[in-house]
Protein backbone atom coordinates (compact mmCIF):
# COMPACT_ATOMS: atom_id res chain seq x y z
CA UNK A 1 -89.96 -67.13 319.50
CA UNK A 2 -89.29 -70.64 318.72
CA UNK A 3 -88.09 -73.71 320.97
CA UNK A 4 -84.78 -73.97 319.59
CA UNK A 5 -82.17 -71.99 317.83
CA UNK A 6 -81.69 -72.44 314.62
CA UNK A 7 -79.35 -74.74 312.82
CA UNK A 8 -78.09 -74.61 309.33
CA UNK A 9 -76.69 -76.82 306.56
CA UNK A 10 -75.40 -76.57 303.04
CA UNK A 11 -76.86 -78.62 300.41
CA UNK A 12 -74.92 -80.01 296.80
CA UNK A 13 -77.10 -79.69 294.19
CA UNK A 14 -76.34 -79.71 290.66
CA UNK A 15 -77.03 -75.79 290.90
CA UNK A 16 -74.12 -75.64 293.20
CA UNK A 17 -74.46 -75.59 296.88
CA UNK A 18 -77.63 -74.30 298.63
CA UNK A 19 -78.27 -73.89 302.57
CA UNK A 20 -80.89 -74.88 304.91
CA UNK A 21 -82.12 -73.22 308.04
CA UNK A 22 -83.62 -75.01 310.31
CA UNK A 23 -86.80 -73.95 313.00
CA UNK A 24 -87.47 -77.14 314.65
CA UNK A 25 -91.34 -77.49 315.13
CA UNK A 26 -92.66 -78.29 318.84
CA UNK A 27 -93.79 -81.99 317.89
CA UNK A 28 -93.72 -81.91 314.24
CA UNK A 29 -95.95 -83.16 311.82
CA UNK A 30 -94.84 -81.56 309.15
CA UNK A 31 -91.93 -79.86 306.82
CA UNK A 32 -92.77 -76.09 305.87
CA UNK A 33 -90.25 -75.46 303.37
CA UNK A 34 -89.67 -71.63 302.13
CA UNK A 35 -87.61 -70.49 299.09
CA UNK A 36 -86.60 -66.89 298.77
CA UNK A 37 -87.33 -64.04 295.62
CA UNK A 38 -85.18 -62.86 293.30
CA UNK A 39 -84.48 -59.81 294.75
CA UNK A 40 -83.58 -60.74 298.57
CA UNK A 41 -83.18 -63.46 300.75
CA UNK A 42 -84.28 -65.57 303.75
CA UNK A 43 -84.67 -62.12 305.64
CA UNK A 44 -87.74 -61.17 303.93
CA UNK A 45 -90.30 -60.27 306.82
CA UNK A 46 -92.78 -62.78 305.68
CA UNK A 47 -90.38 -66.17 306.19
CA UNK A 48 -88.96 -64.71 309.18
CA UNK A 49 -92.48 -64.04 310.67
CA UNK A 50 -93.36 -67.74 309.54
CA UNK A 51 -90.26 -69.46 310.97
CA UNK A 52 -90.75 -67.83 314.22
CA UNK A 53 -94.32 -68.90 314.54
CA UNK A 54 -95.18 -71.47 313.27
CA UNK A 55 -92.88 -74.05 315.04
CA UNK A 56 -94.94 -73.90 318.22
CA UNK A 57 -98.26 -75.04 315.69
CA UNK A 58 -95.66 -78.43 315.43
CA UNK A 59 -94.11 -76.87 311.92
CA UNK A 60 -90.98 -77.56 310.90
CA UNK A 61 -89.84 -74.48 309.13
CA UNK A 62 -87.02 -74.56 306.56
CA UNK A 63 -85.80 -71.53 305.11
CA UNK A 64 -83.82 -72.22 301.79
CA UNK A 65 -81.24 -70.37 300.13
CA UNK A 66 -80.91 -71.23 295.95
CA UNK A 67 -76.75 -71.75 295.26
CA UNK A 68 -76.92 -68.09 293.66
CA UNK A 69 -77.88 -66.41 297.03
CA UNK A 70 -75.05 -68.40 298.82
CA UNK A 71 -72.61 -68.09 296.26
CA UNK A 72 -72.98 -64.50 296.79
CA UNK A 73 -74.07 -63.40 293.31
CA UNK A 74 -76.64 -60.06 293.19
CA UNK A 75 -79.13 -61.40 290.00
CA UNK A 76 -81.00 -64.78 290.12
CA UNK A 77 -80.48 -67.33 287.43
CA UNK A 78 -83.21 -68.12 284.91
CA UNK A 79 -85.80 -70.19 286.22
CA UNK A 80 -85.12 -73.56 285.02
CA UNK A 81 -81.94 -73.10 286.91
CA UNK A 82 -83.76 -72.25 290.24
CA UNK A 83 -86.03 -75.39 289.77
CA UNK A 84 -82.79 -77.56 289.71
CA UNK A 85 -81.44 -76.63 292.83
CA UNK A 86 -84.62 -76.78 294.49
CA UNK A 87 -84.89 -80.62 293.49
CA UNK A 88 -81.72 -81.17 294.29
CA UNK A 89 -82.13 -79.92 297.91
CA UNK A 90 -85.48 -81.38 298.31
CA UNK A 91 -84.27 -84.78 299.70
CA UNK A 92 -83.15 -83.11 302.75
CA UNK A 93 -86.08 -81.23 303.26
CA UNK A 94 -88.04 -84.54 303.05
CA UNK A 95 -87.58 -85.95 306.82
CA UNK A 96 -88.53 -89.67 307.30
CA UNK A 97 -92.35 -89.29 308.41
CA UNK A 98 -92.86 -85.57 307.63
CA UNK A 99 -94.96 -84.38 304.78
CA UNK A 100 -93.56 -81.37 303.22
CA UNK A 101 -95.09 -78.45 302.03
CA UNK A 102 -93.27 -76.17 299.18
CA UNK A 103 -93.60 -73.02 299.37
CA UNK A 104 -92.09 -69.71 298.86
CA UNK A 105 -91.99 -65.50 297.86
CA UNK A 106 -92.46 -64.34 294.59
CA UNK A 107 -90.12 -66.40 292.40
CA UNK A 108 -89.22 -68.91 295.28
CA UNK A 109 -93.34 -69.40 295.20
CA UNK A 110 -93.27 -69.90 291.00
CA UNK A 111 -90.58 -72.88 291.49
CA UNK A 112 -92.63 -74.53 294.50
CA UNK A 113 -95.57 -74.34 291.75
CA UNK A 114 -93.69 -75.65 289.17
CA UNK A 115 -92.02 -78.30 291.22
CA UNK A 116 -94.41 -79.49 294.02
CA UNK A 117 -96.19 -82.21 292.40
CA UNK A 118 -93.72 -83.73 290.77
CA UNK A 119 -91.51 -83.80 293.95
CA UNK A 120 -94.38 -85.45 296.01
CA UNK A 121 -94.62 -82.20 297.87
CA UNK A 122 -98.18 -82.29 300.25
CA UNK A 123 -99.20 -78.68 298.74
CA UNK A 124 -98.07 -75.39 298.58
CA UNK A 125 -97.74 -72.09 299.75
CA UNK A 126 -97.33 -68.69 297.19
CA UNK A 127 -96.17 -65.69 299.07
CA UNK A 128 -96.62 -62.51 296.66
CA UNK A 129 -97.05 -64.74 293.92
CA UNK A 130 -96.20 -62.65 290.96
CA UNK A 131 -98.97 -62.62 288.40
CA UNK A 132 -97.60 -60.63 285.89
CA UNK A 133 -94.16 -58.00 285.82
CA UNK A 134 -95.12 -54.88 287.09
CA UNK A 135 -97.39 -52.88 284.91
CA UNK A 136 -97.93 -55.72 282.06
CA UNK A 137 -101.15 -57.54 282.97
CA UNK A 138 -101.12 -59.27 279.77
CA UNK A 139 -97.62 -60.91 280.77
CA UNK A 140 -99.88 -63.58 283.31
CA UNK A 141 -97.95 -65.86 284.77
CA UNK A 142 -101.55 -67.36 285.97
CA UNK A 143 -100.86 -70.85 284.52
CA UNK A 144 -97.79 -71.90 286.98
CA UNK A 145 -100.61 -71.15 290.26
CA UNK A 146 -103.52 -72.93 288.21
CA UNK A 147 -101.33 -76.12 287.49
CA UNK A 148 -99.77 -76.99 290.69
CA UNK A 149 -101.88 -80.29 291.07
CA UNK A 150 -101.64 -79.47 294.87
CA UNK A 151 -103.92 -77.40 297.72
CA UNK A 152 -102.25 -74.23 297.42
CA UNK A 153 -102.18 -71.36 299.75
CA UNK A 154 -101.81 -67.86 298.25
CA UNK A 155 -100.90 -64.75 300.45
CA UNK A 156 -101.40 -61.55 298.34
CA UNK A 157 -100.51 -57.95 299.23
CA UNK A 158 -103.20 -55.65 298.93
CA UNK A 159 -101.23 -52.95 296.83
CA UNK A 160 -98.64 -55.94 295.38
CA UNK A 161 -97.73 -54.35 291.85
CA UNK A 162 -96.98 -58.11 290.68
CA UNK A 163 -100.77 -58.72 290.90
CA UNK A 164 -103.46 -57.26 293.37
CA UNK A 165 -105.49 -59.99 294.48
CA UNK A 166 -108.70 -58.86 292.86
CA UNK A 167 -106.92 -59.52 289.42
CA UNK A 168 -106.37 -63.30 290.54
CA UNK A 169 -108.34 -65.82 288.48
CA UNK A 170 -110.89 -67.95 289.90
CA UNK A 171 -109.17 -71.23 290.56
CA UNK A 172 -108.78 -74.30 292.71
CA UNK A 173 -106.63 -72.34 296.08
CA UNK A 174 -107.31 -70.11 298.44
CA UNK A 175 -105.80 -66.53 298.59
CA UNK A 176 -105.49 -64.45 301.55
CA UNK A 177 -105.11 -61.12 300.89
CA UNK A 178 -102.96 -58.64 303.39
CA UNK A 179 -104.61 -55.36 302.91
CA UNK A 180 -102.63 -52.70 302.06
CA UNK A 181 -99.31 -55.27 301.58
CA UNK A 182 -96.69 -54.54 298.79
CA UNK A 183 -94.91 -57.06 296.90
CA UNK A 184 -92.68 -57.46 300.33
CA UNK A 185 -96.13 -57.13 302.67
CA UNK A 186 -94.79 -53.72 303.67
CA UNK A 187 -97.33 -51.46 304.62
CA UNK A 188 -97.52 -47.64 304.29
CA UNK A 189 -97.22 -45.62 307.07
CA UNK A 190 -100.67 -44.38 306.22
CA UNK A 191 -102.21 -47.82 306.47
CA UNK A 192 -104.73 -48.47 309.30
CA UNK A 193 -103.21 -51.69 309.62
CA UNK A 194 -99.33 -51.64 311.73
CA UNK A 195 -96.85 -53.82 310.16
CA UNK A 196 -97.21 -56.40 313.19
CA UNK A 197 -100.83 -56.90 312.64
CA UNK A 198 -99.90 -57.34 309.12
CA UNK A 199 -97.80 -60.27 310.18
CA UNK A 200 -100.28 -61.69 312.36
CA UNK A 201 -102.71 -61.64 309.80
CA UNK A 202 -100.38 -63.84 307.58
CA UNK A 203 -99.50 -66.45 310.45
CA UNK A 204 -102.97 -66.80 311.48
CA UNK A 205 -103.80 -67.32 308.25
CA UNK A 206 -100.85 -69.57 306.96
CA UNK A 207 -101.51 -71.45 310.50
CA UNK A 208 -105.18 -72.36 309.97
CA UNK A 209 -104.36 -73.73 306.46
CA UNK A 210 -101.85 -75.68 307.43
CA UNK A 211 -104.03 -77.47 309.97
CA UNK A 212 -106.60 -78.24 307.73
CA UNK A 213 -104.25 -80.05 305.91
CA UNK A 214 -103.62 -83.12 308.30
């Protein structure tokens, strides 16, 4: 649970108008700022996990919705588009004091990788990065996650069909790996690991990495 309920706010950019919910951190020191996939939105059980932890570690979480998702269209843009809005919101995710992190799932985690250094961004997070389309290895997307410029945090699903995280190259991040996860850290009922544990494996995680950032 988190101190305070959260508040929201739309955003111009030149991608049209994006939104902005807010999950005031406890203290903050910094900005955690999450972008959503292609195929959902800001109710993926990953960012809703993180924005309901993480405030009372003094994170500021802010879940971001691209101008597609609010405008109520079903496909994403291409990604150049998705890159503009995301600069164009990222002066109000940049509080005076606050460092801010970029992150994001799948494609919200290629734009914070494409975007973060250039927008001054203090590293990033990569939920279910995704390496390659399913079933076409040779289609890496490995270059976006190797060029951020930034400490980078990826979180990997075990069985994630985008890219398992033994196919990961070596590199200059960390990767935490959710065993069992799917591309949306679901787990199979099967799994020795419960769903919840899942999701305490990713806050724990995402929690200690932040810290060692300050």
């Amino acid at each position: 649970m988190t101190q305070y309920e959260p508040s929201s706010e739309t955003v111009p950019t030149e991608a049209g108008e994006a939104r902005v919910t807010w999950y005031e951190g406890t203290g903050p020191w910094v900005v955690l700022a999450l972008g959503h996939g292609a195929g959902g939105g800001i109710e993926a059980r990953d960012l809703r996990a993180l924005a309901g932890a993480l405030p009372a570690h003094g994170v500021t979480v802010a879940l971001v919705e691209q101008p597609w998702r609010v405008a109520g269209r079903k496909v994403a843009p291409a990604p150049k588009t998705l890159d503009t809005g995301w600069r164009g919101l990222w002066p109000a995710l940049a509080r005076p004091g606050l460092p801010v992190i970029a992150g994001g799932r799948s494609a919200g985690a290629r734009v914070a990788c494409r975007t973060g250094d250039e927008l001054g961004a203090l590293a990033v997070l990569a939920l279910s990065f995704p390496l390659h389309p399913p079933g076409r290895p040779e289609k890496s997307r490995a270059d976006e996650l190797l060029g951020t410029g930034l400490p980078t945090l990826v979180v990997q699903g075990g069985n994630d069909t985008f890219g398992r995280p033994p196919e990961f190259p070596e590199g200059p991040y960390r990767l935490l790996a959710i065993p069992y996860g799917d591309h949306g850290l679901a787990l199979p009922k099967r799994a020795p690991l419960g769903q919840e544990e899942a999701m305490a494996v990713l806050v724990e995680g995402v929690a200690e990495w932040i810290t060692s950032l300050r």
